[in-house]
PDB file of N, CA and C in Angstrom:
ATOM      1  N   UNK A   1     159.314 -43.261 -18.567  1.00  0.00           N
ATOM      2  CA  UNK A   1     160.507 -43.255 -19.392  1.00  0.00           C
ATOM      3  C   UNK A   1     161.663 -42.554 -18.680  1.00  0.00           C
ATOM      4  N   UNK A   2     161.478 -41.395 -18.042  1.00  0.00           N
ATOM      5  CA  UNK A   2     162.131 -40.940 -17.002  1.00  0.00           C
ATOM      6  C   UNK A   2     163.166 -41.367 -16.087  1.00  0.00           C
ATOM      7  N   UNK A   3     162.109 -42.315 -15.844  1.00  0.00           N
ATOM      8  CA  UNK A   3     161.794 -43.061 -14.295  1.00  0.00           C
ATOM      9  C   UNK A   3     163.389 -44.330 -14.932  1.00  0.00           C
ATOM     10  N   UNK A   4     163.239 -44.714 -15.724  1.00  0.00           N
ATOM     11  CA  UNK A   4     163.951 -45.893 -16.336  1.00  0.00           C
ATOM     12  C   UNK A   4     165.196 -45.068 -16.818  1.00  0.00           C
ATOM     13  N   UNK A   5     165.419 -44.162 -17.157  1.00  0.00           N
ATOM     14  CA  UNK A   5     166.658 -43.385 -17.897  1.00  0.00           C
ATOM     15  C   UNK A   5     167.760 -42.984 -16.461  1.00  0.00           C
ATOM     16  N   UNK A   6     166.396 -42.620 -15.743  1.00  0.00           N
ATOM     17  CA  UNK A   6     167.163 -42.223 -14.289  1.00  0.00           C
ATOM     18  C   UNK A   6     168.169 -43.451 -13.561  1.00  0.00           C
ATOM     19  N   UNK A   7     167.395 -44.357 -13.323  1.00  0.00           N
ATOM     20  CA  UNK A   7     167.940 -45.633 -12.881  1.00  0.00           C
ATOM     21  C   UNK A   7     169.201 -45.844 -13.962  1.00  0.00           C
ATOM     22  N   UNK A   8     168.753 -46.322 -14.988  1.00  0.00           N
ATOM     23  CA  UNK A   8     170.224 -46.142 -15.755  1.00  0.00           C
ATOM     24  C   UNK A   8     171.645 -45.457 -15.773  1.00  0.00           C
ATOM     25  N   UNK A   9     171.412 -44.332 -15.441  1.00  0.00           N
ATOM     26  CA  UNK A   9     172.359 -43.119 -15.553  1.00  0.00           C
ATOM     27  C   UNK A   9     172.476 -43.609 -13.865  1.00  0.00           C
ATOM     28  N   UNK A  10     171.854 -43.957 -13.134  1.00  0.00           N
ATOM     29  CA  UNK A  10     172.430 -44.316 -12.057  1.00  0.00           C
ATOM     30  C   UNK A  10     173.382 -45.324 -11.450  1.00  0.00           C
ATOM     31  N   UNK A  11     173.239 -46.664 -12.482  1.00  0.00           N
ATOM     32  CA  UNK A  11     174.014 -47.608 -12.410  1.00  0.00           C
ATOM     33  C   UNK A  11     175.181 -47.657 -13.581  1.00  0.00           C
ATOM     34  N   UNK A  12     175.182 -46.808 -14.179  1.00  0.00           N
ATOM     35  CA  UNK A  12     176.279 -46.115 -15.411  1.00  0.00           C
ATOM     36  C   UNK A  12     177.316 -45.487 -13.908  1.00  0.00           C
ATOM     37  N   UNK A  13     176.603 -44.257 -13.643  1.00  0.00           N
ATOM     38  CA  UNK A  13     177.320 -44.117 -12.703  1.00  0.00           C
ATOM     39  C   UNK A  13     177.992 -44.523 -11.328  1.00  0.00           C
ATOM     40  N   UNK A  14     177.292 -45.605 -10.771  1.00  0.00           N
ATOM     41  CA  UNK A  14     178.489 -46.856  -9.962  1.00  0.00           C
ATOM     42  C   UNK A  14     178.989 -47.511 -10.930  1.00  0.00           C
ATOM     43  N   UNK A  15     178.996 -47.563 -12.102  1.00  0.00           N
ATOM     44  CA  UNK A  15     180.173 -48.335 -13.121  1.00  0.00           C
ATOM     45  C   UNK A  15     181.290 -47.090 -13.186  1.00  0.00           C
ATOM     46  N   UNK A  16     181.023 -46.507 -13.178  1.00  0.00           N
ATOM     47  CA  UNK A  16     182.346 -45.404 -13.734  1.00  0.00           C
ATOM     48  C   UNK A  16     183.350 -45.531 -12.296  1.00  0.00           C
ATOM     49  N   UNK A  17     182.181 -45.101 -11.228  1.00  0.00           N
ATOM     50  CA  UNK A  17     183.085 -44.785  -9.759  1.00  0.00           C
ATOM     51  C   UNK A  17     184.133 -46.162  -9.216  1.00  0.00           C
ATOM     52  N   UNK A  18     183.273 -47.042 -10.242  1.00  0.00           N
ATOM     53  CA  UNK A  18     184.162 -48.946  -9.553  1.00  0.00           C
ATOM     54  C   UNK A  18     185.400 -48.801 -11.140  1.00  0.00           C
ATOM     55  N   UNK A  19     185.279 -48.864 -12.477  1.00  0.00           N
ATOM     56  CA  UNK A  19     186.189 -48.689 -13.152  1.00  0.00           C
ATOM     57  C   UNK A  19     187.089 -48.213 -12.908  1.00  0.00           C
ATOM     58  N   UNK A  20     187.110 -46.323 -12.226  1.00  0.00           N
ATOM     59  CA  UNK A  20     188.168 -45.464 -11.705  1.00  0.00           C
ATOM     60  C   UNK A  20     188.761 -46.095 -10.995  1.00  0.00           C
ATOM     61  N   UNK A  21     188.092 -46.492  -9.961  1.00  0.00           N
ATOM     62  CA  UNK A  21     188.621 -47.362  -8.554  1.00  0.00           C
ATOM     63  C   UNK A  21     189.612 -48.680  -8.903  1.00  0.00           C
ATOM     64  N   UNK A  22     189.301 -49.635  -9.550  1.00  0.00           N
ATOM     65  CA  UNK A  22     190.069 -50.498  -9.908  1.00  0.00           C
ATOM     66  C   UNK A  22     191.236 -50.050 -10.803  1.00  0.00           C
ATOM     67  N   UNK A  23     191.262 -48.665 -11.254  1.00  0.00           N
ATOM     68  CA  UNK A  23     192.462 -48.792 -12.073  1.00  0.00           C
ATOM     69  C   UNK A  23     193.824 -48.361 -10.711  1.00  0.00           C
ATOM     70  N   UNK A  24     195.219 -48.557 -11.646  1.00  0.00           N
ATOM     71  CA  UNK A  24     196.611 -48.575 -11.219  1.00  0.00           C
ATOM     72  C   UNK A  24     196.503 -47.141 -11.254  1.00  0.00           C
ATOM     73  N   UNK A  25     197.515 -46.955 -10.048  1.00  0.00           N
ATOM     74  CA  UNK A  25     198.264 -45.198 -10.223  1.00  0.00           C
ATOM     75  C   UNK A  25     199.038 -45.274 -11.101  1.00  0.00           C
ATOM     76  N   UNK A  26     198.989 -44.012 -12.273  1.00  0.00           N
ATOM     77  CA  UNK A  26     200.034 -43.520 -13.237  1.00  0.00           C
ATOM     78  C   UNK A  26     201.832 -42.754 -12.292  1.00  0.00           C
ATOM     79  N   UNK A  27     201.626 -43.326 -11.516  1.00  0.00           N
ATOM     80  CA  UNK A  27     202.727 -42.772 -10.584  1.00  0.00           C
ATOM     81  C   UNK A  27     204.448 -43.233 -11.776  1.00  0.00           C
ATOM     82  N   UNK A  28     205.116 -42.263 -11.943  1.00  0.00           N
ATOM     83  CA  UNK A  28     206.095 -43.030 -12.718  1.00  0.00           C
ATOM     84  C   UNK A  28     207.647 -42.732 -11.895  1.00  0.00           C
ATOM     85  N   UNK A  29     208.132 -44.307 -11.601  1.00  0.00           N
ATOM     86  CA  UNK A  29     209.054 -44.078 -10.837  1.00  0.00           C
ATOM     87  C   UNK A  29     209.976 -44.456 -11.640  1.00  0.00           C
ATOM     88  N   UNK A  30     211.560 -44.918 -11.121  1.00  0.00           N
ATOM     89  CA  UNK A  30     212.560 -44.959 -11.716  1.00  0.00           C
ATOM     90  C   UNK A  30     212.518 -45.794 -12.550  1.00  0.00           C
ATOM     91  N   UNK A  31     211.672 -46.410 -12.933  1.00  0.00           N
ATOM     92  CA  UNK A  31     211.513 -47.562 -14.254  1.00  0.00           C
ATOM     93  C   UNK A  31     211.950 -46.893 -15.066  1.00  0.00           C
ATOM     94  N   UNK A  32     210.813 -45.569 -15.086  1.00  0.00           N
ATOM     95  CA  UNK A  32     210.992 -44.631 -16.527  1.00  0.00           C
ATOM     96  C   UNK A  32     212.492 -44.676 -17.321  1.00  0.00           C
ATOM     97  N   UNK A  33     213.169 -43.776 -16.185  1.00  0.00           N
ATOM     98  CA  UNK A  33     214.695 -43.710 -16.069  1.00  0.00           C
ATOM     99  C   UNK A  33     215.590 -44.800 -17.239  1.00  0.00           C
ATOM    100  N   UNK A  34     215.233 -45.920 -16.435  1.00  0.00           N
ATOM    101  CA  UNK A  34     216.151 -46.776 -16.999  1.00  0.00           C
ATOM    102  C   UNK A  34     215.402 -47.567 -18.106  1.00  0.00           C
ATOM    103  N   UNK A  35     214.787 -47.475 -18.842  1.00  0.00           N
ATOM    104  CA  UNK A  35     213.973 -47.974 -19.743  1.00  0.00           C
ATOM    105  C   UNK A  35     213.146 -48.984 -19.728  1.00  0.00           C
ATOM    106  N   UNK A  36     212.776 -49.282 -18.511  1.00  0.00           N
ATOM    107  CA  UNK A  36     212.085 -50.295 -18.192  1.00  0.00           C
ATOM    108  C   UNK A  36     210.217 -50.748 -18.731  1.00  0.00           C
ATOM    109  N   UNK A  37     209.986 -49.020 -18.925  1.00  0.00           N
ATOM    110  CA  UNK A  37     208.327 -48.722 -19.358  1.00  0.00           C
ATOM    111  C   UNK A  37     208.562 -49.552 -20.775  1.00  0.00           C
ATOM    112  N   UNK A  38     209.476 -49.532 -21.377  1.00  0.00           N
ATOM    113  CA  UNK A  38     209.765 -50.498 -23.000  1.00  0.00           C
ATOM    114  C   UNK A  38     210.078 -52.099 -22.898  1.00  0.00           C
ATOM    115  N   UNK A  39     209.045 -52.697 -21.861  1.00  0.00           N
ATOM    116  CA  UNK A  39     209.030 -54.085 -21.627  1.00  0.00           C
ATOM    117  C   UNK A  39     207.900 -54.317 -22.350  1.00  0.00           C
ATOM    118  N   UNK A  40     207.681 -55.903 -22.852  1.00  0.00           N
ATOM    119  CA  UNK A  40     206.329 -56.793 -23.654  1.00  0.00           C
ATOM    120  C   UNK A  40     205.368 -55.764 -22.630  1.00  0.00           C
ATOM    121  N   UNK A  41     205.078 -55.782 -21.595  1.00  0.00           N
ATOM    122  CA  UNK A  41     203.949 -55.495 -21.121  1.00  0.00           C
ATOM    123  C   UNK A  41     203.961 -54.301 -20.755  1.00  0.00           C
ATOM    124  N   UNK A  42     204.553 -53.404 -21.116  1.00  0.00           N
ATOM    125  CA  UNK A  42     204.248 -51.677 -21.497  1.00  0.00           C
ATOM    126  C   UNK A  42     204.084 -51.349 -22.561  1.00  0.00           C
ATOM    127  N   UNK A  43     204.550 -52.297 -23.830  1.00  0.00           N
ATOM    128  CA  UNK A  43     204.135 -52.192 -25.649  1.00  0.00           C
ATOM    129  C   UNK A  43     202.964 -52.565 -25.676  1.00  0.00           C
ATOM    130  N   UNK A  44     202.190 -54.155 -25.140  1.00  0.00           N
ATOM    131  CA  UNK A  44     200.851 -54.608 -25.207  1.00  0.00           C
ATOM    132  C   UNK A  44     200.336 -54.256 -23.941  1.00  0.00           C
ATOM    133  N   UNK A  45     200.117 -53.200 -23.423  1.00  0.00           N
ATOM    134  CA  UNK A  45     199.284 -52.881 -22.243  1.00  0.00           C
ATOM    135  C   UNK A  45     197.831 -52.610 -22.562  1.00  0.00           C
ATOM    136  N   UNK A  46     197.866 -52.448 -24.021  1.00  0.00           N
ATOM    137  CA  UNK A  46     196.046 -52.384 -24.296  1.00  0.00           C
ATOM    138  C   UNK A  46     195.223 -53.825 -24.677  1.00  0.00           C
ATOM    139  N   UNK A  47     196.313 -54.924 -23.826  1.00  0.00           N
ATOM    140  CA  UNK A  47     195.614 -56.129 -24.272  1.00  0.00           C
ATOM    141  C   UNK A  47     195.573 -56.902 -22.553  1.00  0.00           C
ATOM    142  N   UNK A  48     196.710 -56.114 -21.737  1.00  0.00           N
ATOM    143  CA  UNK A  48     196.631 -56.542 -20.547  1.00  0.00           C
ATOM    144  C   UNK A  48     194.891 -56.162 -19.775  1.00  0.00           C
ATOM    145  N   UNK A  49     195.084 -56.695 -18.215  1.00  0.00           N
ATOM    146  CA  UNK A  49     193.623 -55.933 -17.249  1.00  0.00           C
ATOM    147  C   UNK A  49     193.906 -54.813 -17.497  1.00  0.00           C
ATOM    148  N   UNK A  50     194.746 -54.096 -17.222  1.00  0.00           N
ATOM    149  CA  UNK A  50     194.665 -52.665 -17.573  1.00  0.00           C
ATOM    150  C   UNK A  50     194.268 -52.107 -18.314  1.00  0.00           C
ATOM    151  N   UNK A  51     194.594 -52.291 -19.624  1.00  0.00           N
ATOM    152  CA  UNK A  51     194.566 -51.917 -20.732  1.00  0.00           C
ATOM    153  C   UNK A  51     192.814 -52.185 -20.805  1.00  0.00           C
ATOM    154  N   UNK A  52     192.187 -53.054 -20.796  1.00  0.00           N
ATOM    155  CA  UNK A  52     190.754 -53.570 -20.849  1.00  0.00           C
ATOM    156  C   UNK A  52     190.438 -52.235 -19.802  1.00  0.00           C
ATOM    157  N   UNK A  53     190.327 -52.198 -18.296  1.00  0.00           N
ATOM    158  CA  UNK A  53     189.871 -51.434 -17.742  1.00  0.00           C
ATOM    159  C   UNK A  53     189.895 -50.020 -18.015  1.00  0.00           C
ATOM    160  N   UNK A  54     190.590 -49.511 -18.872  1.00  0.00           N
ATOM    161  CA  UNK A  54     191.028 -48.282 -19.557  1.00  0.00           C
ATOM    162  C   UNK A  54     190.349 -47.901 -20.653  1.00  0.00           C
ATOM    163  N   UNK A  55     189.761 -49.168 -21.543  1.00  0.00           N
ATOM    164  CA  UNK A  55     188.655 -49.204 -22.574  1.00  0.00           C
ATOM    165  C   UNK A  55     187.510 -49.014 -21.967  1.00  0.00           C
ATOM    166  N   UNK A  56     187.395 -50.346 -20.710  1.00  0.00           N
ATOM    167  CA  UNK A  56     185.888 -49.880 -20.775  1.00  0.00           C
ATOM    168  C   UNK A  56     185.852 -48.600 -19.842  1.00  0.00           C
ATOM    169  N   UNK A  57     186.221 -48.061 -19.372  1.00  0.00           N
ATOM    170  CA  UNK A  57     186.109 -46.551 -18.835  1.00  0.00           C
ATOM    171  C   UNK A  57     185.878 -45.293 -19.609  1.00  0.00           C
ATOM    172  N   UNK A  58     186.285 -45.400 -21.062  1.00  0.00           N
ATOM    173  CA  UNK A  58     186.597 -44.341 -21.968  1.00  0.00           C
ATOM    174  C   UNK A  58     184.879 -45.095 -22.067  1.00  0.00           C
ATOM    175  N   UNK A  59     184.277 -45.940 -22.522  1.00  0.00           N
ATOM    176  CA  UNK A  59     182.920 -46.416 -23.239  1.00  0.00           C
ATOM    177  C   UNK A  59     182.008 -46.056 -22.167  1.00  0.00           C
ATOM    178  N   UNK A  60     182.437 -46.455 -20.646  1.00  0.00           N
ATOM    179  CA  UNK A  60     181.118 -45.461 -19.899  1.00  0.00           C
ATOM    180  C   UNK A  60     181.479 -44.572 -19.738  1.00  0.00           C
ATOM    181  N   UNK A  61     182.167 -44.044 -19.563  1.00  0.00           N
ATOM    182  CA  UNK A  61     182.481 -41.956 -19.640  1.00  0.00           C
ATOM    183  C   UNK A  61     181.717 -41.674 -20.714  1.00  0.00           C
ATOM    184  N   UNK A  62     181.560 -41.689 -21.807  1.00  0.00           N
ATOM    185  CA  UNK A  62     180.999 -41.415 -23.286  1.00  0.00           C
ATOM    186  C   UNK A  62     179.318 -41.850 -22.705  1.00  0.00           C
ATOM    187  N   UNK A  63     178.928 -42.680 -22.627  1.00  0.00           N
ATOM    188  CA  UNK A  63     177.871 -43.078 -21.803  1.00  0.00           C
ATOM    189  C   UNK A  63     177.256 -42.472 -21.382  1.00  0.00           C
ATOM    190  N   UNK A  64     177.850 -41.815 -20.139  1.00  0.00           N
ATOM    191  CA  UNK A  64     177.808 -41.423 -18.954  1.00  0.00           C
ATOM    192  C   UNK A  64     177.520 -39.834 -19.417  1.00  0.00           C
ATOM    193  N   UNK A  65     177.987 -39.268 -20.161  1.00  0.00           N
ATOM    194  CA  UNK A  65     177.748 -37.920 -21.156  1.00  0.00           C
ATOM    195  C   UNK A  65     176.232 -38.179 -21.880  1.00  0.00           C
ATOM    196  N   UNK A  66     176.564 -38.792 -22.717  1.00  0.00           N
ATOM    197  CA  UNK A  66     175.604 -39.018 -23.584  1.00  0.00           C
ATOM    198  C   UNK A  66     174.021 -39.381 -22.469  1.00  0.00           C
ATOM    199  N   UNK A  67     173.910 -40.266 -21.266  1.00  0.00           N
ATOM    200  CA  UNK A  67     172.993 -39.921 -20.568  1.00  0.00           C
ATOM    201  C   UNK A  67     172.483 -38.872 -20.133  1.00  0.00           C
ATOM    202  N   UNK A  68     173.516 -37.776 -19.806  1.00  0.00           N
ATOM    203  CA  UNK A  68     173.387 -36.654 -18.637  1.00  0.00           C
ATOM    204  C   UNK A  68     172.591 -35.151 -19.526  1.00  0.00           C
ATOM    205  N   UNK A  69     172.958 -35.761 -21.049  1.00  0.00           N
ATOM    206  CA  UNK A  69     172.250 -34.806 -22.266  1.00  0.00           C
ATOM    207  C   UNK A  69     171.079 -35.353 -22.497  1.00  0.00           C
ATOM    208  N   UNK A  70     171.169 -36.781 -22.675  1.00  0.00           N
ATOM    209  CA  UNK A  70     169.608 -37.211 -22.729  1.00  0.00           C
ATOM    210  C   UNK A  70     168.246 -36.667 -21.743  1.00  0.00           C
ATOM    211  N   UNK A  71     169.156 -37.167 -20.533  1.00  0.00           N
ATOM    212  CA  UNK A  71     168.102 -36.379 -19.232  1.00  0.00           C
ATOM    213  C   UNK A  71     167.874 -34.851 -19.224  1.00  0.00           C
ATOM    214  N   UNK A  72     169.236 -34.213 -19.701  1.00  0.00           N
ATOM    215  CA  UNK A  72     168.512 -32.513 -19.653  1.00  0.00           C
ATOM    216  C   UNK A  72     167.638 -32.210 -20.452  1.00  0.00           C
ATOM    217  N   UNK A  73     167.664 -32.911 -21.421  1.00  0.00           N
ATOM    218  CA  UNK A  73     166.635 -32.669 -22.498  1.00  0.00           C
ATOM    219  C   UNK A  73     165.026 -32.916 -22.434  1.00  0.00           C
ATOM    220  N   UNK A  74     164.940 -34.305 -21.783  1.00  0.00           N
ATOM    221  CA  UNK A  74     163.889 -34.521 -21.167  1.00  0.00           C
ATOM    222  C   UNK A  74     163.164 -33.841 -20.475  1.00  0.00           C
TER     223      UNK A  74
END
């Protein structure tokens, strides 16, 4: 049972390290400034890739916890 939780929490964790990886830098340049972040696709950004890759990251982070308590416990 171990043996199987381990492996899990192992491929949880190359999901997290490839999620991080694929996301955009929060770098904010002169867009900000001129109001540009208030375009269709800075209002619906939780429906864009981004926005998706940002969900599922928050669901294996939580995961990714919730494994690392399972195993100490064990």
């Amino acid at each position: 049972m171990k043996t199987a939780l381990t492996i899990l929490f192992i491929i949880i964790c190359l999901a997290m390290v490839i999620l991080v990886m694929a996301q955009e830098g929060k770098e904010a340049g002169l867009g900000t400034i001129s109001g540009m972040s208030d375009t269709y696709w800075g209002k619906n950004k939780g429906r864009s890739k981004e926005g998706k890759l940002i969900k599922a990251t928050t669901v294996v982070s939580v995961l990714f916890f919730v494994m690392a308590i399972v195993l100490c416990l064990i």
